[in-house]
Protein backbone atom coordinates (compact mmCIF):
# COMPACT_ATOMS: atom_id res chain seq x y z
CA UNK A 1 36.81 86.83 -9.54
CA UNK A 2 39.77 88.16 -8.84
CA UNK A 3 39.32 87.40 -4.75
CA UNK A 4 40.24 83.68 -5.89
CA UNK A 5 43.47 84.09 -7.23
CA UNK A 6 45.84 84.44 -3.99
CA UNK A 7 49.07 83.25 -4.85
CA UNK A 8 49.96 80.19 -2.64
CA UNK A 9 51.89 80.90 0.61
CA UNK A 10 53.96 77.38 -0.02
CA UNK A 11 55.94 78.88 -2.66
CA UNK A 12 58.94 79.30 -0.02
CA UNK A 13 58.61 75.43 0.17
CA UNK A 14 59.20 74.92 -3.63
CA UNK A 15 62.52 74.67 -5.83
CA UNK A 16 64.61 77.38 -7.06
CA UNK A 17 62.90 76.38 -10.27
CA UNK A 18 59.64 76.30 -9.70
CA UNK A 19 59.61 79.66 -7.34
CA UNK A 20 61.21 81.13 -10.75
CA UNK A 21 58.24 79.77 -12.37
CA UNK A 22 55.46 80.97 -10.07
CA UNK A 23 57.33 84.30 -9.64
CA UNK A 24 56.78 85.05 -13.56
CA UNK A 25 53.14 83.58 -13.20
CA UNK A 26 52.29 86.55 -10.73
CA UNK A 27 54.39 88.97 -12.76
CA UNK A 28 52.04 87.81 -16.06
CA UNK A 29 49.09 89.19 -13.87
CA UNK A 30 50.13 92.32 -13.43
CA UNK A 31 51.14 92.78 -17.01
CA UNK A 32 48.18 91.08 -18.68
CA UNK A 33 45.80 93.49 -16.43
CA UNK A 34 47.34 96.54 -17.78
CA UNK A 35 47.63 95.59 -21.27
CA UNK A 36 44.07 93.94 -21.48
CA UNK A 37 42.37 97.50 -21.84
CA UNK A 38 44.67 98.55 -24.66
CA UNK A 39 43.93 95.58 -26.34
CA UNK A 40 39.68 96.27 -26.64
CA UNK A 41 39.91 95.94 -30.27
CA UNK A 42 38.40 93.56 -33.10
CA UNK A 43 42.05 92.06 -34.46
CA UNK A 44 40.12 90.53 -37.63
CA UNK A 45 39.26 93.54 -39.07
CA UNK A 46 43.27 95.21 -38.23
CA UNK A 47 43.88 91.62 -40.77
CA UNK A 48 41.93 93.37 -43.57
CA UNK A 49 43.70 96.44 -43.41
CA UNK A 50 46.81 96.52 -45.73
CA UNK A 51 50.00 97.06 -43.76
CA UNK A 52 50.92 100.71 -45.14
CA UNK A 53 46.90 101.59 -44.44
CA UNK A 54 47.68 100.84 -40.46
CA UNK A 55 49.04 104.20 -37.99
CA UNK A 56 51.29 103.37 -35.53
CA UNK A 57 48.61 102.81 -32.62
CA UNK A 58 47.12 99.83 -34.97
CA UNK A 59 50.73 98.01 -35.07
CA UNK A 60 51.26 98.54 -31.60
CA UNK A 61 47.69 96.70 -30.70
CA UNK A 62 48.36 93.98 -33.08
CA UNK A 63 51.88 93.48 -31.33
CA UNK A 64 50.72 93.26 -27.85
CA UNK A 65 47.45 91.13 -28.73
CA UNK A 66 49.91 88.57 -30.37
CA UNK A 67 52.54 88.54 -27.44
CA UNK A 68 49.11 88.00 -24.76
CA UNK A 69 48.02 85.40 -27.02
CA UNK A 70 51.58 84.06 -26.26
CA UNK A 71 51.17 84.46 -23.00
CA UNK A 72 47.89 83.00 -22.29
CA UNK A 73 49.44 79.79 -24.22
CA UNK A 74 52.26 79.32 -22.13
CA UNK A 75 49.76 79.66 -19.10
CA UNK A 76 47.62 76.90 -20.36
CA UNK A 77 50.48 74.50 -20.88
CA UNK A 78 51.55 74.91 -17.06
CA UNK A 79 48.26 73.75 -15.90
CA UNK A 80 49.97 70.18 -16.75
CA UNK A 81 53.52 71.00 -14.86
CA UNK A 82 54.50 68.73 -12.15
CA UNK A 83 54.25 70.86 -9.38
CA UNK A 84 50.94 71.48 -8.17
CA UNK A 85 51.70 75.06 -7.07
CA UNK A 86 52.81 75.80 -10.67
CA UNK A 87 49.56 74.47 -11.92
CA UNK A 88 47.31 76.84 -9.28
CA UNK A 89 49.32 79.66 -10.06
CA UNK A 90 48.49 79.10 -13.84
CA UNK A 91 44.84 78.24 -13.19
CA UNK A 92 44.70 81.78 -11.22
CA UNK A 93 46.27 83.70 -13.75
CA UNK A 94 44.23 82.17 -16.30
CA UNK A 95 41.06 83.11 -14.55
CA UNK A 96 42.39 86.24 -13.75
CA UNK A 97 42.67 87.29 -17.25
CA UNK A 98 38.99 85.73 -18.01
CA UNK A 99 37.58 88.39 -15.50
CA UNK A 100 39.36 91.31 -17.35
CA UNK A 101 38.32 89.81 -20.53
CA UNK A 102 34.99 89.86 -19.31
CA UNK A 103 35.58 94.19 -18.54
CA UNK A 104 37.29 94.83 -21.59
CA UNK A 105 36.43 92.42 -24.21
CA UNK A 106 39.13 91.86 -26.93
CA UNK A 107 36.68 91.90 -29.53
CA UNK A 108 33.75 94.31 -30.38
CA UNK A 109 30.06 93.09 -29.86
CA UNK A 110 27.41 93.43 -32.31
CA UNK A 111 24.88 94.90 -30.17
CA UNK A 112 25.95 96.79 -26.81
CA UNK A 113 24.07 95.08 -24.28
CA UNK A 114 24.86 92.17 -25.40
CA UNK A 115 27.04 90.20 -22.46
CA UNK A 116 30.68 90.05 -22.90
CA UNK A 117 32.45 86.80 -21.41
CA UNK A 118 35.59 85.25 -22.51
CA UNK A 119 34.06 81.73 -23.72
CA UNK A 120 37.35 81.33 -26.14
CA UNK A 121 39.74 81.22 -23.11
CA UNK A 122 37.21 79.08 -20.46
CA UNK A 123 37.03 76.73 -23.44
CA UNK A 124 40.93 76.69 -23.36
CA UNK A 125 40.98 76.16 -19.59
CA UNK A 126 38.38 73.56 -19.59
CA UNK A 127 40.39 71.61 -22.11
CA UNK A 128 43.41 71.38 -20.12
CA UNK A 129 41.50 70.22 -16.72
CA UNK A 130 39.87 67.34 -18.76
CA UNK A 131 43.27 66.36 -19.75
CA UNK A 132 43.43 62.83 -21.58
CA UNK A 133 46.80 61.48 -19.95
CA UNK A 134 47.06 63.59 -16.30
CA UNK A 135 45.03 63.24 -13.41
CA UNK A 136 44.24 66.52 -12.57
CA UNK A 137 41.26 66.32 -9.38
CA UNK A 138 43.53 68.48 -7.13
CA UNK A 139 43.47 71.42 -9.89
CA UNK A 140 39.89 70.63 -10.70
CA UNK A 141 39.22 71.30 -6.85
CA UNK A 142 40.77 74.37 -6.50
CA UNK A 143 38.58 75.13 -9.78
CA UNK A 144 35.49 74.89 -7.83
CA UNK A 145 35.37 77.79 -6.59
CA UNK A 146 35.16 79.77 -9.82
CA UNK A 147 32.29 77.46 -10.32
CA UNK A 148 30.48 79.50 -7.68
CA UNK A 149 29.54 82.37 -9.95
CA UNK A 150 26.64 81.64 -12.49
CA UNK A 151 28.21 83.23 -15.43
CA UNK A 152 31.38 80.61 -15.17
CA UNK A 153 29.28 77.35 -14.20
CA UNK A 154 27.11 77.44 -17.45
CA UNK A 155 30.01 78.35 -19.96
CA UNK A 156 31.65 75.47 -18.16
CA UNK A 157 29.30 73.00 -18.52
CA UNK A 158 28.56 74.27 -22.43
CA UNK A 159 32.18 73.95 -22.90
CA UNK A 160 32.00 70.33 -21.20
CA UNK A 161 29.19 69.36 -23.29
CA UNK A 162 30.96 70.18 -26.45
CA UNK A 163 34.76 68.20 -25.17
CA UNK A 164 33.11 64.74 -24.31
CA UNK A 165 32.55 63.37 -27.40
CA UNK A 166 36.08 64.52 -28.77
CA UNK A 167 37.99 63.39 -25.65
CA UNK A 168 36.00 59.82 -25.37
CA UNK A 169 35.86 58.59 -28.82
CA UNK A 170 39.53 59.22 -28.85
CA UNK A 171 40.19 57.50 -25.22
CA UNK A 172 38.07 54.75 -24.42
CA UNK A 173 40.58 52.50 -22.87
CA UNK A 174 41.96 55.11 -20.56
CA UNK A 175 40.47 56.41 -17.25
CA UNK A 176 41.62 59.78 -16.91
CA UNK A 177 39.07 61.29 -18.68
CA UNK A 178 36.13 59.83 -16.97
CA UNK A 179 37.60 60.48 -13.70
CA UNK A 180 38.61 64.21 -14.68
CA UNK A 181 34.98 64.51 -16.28
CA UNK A 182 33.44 63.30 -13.47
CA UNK A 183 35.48 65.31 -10.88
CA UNK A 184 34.39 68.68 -13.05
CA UNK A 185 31.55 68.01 -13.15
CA UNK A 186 30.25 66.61 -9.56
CA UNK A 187 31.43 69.68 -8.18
CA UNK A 188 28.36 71.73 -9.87
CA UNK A 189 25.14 72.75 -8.02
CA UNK A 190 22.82 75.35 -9.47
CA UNK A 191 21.66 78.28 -7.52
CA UNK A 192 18.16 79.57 -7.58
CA UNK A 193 18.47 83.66 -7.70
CA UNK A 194 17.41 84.06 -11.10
CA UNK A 195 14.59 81.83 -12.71
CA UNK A 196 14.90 82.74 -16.10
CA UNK A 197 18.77 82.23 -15.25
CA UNK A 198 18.44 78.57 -14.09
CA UNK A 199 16.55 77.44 -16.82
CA UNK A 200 18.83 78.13 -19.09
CA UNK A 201 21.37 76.33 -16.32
CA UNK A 202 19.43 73.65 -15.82
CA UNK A 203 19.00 73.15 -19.73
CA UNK A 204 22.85 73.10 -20.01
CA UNK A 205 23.16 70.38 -16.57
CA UNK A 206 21.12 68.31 -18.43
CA UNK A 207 22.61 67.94 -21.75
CA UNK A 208 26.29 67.85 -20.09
CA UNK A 209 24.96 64.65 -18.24
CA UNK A 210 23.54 62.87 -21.10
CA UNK A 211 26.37 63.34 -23.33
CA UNK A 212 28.47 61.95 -20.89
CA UNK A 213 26.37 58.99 -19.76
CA UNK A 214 25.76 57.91 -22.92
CA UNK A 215 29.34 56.19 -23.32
CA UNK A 216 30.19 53.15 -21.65
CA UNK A 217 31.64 53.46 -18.43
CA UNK A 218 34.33 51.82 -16.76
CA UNK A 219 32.52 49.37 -13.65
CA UNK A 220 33.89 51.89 -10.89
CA UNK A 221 32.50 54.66 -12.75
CA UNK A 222 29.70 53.58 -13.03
CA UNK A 223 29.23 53.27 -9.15
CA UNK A 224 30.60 56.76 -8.69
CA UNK A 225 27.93 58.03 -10.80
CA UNK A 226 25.08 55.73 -9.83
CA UNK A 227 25.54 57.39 -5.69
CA UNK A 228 25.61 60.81 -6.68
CA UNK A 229 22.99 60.46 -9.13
CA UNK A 230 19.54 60.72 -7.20
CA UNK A 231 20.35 63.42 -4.96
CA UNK A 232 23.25 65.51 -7.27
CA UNK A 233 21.56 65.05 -10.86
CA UNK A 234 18.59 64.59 -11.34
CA UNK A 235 17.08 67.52 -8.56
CA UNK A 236 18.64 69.79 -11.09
CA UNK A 237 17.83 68.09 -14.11
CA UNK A 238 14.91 69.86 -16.20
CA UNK A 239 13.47 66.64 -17.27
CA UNK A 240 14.64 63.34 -14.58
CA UNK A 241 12.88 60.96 -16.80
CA UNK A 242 15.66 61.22 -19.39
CA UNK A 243 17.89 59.27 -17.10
CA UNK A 244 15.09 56.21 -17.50
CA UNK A 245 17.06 54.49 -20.00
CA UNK A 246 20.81 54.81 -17.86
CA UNK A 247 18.89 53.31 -15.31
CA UNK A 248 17.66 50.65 -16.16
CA UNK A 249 20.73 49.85 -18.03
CA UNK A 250 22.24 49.92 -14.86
CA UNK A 251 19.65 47.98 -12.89
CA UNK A 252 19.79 45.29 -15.39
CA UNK A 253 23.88 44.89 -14.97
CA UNK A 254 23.41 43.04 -11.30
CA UNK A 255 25.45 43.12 -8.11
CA UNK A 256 26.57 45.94 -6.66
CA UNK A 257 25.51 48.51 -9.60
CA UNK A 258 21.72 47.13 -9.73
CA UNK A 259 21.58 47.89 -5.76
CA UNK A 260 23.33 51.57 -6.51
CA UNK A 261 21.14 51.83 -9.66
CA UNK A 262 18.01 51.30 -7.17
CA UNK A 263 17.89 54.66 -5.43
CA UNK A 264 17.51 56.89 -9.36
CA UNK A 265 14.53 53.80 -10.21
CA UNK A 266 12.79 54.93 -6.59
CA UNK A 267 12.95 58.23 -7.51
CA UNK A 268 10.98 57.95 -11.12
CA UNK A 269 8.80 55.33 -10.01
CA UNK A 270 7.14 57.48 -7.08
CA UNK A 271 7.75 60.99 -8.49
CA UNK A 272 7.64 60.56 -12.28
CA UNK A 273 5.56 57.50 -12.73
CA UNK A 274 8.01 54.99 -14.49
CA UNK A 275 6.46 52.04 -15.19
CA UNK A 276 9.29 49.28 -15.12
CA UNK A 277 8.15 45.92 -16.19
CA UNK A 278 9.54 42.90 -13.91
CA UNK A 279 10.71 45.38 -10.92
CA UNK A 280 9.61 43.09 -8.28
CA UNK A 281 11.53 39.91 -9.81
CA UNK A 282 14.34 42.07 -10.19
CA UNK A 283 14.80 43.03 -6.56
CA UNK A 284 13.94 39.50 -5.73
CA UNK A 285 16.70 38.69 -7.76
CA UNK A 286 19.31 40.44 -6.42
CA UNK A 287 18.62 39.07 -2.65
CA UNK A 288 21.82 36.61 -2.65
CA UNK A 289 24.72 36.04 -0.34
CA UNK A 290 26.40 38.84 -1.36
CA UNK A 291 24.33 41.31 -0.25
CA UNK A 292 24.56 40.91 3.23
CA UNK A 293 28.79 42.24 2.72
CA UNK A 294 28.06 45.05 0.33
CA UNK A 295 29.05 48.48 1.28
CA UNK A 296 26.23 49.64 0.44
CA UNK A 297 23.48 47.38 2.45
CA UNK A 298 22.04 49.71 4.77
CA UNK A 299 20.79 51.61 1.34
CA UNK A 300 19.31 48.36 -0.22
CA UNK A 301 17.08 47.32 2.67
CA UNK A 302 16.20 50.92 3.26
CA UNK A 303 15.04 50.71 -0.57
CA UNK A 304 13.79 47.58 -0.58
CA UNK A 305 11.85 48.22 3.19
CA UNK A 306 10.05 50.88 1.26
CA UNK A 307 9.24 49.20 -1.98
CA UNK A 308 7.59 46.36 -0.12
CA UNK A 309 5.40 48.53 2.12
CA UNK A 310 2.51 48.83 -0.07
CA UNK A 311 -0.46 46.85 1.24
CA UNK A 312 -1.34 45.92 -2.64
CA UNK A 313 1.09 43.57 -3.41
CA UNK A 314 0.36 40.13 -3.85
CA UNK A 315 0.67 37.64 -1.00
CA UNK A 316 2.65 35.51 -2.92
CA UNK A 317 5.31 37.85 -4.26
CA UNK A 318 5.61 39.01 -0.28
CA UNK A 319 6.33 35.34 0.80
CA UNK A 320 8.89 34.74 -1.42
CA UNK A 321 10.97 37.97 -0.20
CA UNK A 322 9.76 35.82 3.31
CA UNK A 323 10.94 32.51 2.39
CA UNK A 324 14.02 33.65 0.26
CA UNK A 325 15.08 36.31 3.70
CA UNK A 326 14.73 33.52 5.81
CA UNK A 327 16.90 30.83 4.07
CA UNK A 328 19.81 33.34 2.97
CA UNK A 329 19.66 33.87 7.09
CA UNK A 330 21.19 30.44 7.57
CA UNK A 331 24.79 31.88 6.12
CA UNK A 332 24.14 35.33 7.14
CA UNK A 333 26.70 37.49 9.41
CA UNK A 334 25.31 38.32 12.67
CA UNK A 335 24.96 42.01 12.02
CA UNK A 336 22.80 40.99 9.13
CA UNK A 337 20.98 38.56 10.70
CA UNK A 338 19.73 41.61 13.41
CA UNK A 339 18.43 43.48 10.04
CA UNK A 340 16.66 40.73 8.21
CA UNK A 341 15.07 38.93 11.10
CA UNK A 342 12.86 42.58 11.96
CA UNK A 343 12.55 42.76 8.43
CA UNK A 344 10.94 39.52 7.86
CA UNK A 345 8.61 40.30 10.58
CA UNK A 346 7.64 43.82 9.58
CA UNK A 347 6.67 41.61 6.37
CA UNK A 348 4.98 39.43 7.61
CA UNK A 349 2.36 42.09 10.08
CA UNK A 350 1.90 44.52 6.72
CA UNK A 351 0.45 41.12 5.27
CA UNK A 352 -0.89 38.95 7.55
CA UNK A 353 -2.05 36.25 5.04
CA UNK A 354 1.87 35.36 5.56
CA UNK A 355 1.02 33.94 8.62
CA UNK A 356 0.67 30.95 7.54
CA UNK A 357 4.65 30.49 7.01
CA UNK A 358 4.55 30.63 10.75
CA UNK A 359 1.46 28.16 11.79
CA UNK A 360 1.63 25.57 9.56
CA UNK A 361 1.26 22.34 11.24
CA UNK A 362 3.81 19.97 9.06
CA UNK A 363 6.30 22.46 9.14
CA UNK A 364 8.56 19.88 11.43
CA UNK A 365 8.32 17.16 8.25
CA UNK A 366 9.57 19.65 6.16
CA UNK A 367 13.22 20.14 6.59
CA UNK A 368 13.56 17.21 4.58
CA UNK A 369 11.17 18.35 1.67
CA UNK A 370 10.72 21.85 1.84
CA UNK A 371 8.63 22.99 -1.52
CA UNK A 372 10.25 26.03 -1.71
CA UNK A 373 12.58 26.32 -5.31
CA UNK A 374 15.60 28.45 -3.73
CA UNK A 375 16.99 28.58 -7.50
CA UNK A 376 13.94 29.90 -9.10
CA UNK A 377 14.18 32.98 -10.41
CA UNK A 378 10.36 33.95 -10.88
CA UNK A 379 8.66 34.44 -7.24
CA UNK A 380 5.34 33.77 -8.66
CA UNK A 381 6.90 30.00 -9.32
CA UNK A 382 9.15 29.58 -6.23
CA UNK A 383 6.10 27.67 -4.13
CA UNK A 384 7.17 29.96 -1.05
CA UNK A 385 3.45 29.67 0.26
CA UNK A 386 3.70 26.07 0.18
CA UNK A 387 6.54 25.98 2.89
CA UNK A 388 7.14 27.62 6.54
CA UNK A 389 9.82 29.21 8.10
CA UNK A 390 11.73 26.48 9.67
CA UNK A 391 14.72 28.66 9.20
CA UNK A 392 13.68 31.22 11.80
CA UNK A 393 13.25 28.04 14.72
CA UNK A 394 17.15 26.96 13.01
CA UNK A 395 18.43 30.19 13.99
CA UNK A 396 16.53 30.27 17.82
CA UNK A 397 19.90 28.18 18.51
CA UNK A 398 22.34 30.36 17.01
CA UNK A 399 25.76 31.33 18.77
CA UNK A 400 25.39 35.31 19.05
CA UNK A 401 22.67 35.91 22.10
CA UNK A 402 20.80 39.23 20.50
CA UNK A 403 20.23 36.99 16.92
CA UNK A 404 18.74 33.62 19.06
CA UNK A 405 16.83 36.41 21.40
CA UNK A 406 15.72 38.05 17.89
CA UNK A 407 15.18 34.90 16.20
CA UNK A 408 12.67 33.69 19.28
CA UNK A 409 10.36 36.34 18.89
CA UNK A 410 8.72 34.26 15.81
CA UNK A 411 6.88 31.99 18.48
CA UNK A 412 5.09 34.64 20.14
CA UNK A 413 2.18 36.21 18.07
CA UNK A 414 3.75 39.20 16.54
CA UNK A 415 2.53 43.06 17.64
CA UNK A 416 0.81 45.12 15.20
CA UNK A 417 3.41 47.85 15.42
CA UNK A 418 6.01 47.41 13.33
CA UNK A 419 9.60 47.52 14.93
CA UNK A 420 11.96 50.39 13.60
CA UNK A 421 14.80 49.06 11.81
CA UNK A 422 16.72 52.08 10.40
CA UNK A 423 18.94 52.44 13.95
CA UNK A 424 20.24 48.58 13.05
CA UNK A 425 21.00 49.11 9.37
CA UNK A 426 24.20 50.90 9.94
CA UNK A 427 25.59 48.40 12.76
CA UNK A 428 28.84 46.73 11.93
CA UNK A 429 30.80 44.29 14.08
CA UNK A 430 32.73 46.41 15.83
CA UNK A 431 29.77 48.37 17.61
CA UNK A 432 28.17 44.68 18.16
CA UNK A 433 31.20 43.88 20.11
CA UNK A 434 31.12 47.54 21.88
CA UNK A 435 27.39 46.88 22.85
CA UNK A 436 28.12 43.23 23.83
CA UNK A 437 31.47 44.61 26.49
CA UNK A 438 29.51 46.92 28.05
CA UNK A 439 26.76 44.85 28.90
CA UNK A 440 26.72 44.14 32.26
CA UNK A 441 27.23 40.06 33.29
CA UNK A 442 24.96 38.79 35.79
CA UNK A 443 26.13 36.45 38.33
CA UNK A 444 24.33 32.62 38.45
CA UNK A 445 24.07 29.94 40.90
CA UNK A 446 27.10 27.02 40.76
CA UNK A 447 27.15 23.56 41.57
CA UNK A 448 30.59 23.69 42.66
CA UNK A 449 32.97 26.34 44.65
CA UNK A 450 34.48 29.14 42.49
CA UNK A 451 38.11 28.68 41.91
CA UNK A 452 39.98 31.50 44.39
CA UNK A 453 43.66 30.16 43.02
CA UNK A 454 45.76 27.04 42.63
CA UNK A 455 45.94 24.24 44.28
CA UNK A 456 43.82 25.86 47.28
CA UNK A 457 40.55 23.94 47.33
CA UNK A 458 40.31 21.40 50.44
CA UNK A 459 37.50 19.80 48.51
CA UNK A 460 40.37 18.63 46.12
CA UNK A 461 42.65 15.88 46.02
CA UNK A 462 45.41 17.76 44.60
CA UNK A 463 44.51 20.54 47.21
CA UNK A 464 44.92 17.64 50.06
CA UNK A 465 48.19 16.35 49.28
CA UNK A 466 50.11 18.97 47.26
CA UNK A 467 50.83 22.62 48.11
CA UNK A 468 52.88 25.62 46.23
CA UNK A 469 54.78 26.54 49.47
């Protein structure tokens, strides 16, 4: 442990002050190593002894236990200083002192192999970096390396477990200690040498996660933990299904968290089995304007691409992701437009009884009275069979070249192989403007002589009678 603990090489940088103070931080390791093995006794039992019963060796161990006790206390309140340096040299020291604990424990065990860590001072430590009125994610990240070792991860995460529900009830309306909960805690992965080891680990992951999750959290929060959740929880989690209820919470908040919430709900439905009532209407739900300038819209058609590639589903639910695609395309943003347009046909080939959005024959009467209920929020009631795809011929004339090319495809009859879309779900404005630059023009025929400069054209009446000389 003790290969952590370099003191910082910017302490030449730092006020007379604050030097002073790191300078005594260093000189409390050296002093708290050497008096940590004189101090291997059980000070409880010294208490019972009457004070003319104790020798001299007895005071002398009660003396120096109380002034480390001091010691330690001072080092926990400079993990809030205002210098950052002073903070990592009391985090170091602090940890320091845990790994000599851990070699000479300060009290006696019951039974000799049983294992001696110092949970009393990493419950101390973990108290200060969940601190309810400092933001404290740069001393949290130099923490994460201590995380490393197995022995310090799971009394961590106990000693997590058993803060939350202090800190929160007594802080609701601040955000400090979500965020320093949440920075402790993302840091954690569990390693897989021992399996008796990470059961126990994953046992203690779990409940750390729950407690926490179980309080309402602020809206950006709530994002932070919904895009770590499927591939940083619930791997590790003993039992994923216990995060059913969280997520469909979430799902059922809308916007941005119900798209974020849709990765954990892909996850239980195809690995675990979740049964969630109304999915489909939903996701069919959350396809509005919005979600074409999301951050996070490359993951929601990669989610929803997937979710709509079984061959079961029923034609009419896959028409109205058709029909409601297709009219959201009218307002859409070019780089959208290049996703939803190869979406909508990938659609329509996994279920060809779609077709018939393409090649129905009063689909030109229709722009007028088009069947389809845009503000219905049940697919099954939407009429999107009724109606065509006008939309797709609307956008054949659209201003950007590569959506009208796209858009065009519609009145050929449409390949069986389904076109890749995950290269275009990442493209942004900038590389369509890129792409478009280096495209190379192509020279076409004129009706009338290219200009070569001013006033210089014989063909011209300006160019007969006027000149620049």
């Amino acid at each position: 442990m003790s290969s952590f603990c370099k003191p910082s090489d910017r302490a030449e940088h730092l006020p007379l002050w604050s030097s002073s103070v790191m300078s005594k931080c260093h000189k409390c390791v050296y002093i708290g190593l050497s008096l940590i093995p004189v101090l291997e006794t059980d000070l409880k039992k010294c208490f019972l002894i009457s004070v003319g019963d104790r020798d001299a060796d007895e005071k002398y161990h009660i003396f120096v236990r109380h002034r480390y006790n001091d010691c330690v206390e001072l080092l926990l309140e400079n993990t809030s200083h205002e210098v950052f340096q002073v903070k990592e040299a009391a985090l170091c020291t602090l940890m320091k002192f845990a790994a000599a604990e851990g070699k000479h424990p300060l009290q006696k065990q019951e039974w000799s192999e049983h294992f001696n860590f110092p949970i009393e001072l990493i419950l101390a430590v973990v108290r200060c970096l969940l601190s309810e009125t400092e933001d404290m994610a740069l001393l949290i990240s130099r923490f994460q390396e201590f995380l490393e070792m197995d022995d310090v991860r799971y009394y961590v995460m106990s000693s997590i477990r058993d803060n939350i529900a202090k800190i929160m009830d007594k802080n609701k309306q601040f955000v400090n200690p979500f965020e320093n909960c949440l920075d402790l805690k993302h840091g954690m992965t569990l390693s897989s040498y021992f399996h008796r080891l990470i059961q126990e680990h994953r046992r203690a992951f779990e409940q750390m996660w729950l407690t926490f999750l179980k309080y309402k959290l602020p809206g950006g929060m709530y994002k932070k933990v919904l895009v770590i959740l499927h591939d940083t929880i619930m791997p590790h989690m003993s039992d994923p299904t216990l995060m059913i209820d969280f997520l469909t919470a979430a799902y059922d908040v809308g916007g941005a968290v119900s798209l974020l919430a849709l990765n954990g709900l892909f996850v239980l439905i195809h690995k675990h089995n979740l049964d969630y009532p109304d999915f489909y209407k939903k996701l069919y739900n959350l396809l509005d304007p919005s979600v074409f300038h999301v951050k996070y819209k490359a993951r929601f058609f990669h989610l929803a691409n997937i979710f709509l590639s079984s061959s079961h589903l029923p034609v009419y639910l896959v028409a109205a992701f058709v029909k409601r695609l297709s009219r959201l395309a009218l307002t859409a943003p070019p780089t959208a437009l290049l996703i939803v347009l190869p979406f909508v046909y990938n659609l329509i080939r996994r279920h060809p009884s779609c077709r018939v959005l393409i090649h129905r024959p009063s689909a030109a009467d229709e722009l007028c009275s088009d069947p389809y209920l845009m503000d219905e929020e049940d697919p099954t009631k939407c009429h999107a069979l009724e109606s065509s795809l006008w939309e797709l011929q609307t956008l054949q004339k659209h201003y950007n070249p590569d959506v009208s090319k796209a858009a065009k495809a519609i009145n050929e009859p449409l390949s069986r192989q389904e076109q890749d879309i995950s290269e275009l779900l990442e493209l942004n404005n900038f590389e369509l403007m890129e792409r478009d630059l280096k495209s190379q023009v192509q020279s076409v025929p004129l009706e009338f002589d290219p200009a070569s400069g001013l006033l210089q054209s014989t063909r011209e009446v300006l160019g007969v009678h006027f000149s620049l000389e």
